[in-house]
C-alpha atoms as a PDB file:
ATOM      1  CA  UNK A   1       5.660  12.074   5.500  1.00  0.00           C
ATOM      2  CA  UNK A   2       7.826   9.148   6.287  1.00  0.00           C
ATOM      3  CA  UNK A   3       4.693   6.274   7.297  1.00  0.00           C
ATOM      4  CA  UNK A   4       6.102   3.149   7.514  1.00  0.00           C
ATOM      5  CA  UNK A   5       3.456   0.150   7.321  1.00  0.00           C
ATOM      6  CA  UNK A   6       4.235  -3.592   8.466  1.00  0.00           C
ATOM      7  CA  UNK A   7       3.878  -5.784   5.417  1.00  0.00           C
ATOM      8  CA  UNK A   8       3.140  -8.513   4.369  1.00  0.00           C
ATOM      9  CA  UNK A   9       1.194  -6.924   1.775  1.00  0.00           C
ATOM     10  CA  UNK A  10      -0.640  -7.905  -1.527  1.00  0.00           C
ATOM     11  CA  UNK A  11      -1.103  -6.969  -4.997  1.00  0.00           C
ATOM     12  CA  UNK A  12      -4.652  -8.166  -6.577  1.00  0.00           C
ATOM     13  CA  UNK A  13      -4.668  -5.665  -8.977  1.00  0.00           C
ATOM     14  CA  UNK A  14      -7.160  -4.148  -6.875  1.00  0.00           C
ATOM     15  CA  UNK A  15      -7.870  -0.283  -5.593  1.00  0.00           C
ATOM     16  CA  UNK A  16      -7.480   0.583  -2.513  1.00  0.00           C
ATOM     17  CA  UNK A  17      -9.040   3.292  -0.420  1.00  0.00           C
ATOM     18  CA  UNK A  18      -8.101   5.738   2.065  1.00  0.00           C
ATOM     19  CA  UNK A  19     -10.087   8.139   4.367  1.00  0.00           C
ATOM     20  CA  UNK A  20      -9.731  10.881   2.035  1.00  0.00           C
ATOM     21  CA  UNK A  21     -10.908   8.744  -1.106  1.00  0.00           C
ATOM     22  CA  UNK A  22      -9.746   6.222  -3.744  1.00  0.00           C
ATOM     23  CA  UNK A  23      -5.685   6.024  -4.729  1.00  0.00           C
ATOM     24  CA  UNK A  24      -3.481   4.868  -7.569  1.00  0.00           C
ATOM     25  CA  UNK A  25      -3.406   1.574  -8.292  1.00  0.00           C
ATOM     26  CA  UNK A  26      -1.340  -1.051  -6.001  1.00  0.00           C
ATOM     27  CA  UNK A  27       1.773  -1.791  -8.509  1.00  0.00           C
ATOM     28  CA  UNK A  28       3.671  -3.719  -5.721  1.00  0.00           C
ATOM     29  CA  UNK A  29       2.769  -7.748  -6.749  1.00  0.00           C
ATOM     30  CA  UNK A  30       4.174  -8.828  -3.247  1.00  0.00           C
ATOM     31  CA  UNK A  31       6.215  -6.730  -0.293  1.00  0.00           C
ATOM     32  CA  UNK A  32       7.090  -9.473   2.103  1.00  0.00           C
ATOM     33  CA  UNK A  33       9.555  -7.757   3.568  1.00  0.00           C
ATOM     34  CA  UNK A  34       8.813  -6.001   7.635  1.00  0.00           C
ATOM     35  CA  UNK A  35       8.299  -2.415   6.549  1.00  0.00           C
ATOM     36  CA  UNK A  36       6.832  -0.406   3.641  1.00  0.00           C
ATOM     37  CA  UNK A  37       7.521   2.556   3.176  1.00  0.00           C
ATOM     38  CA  UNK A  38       5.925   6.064   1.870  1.00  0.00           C
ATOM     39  CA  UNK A  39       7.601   5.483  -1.552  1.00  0.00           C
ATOM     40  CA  UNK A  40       4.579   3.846  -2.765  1.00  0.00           C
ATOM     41  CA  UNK A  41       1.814   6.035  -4.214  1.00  0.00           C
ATOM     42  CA  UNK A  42      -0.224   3.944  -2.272  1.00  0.00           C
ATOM     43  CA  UNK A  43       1.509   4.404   0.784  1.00  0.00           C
ATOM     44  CA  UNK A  44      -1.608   6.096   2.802  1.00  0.00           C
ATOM     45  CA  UNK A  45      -4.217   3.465   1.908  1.00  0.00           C
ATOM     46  CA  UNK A  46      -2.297   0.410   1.930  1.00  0.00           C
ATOM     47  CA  UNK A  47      -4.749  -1.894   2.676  1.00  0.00           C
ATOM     48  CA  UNK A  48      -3.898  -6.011   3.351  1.00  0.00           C
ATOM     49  CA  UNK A  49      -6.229  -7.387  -0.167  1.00  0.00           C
END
């Protein structure tokens, strides 16, 4: 999948979780750029922290 979220987004150190259940940890500190893409193992439960 190619999901592209609008950032900013950040890194607490915190979990984040998706419909289907809990995911990786975040290991971005700060994406302040307009897009994110699915290269993060995050990427489908990206959550603004």
């Amino acid at each position: 999948a190619n999901l592209v979220f609008r950032g900013p987004y950040w890194n607490l150190g915190h979990y984040a979780r998706s419909v289907s259940g809990s995911c990786s940890r975040f290991y971005l500190i700060y994406f302040p750029g307009p897009e994110f893409s699915s290269d993060s193992p995050c990427f489908n439960c990206l959550l603004p922290n």
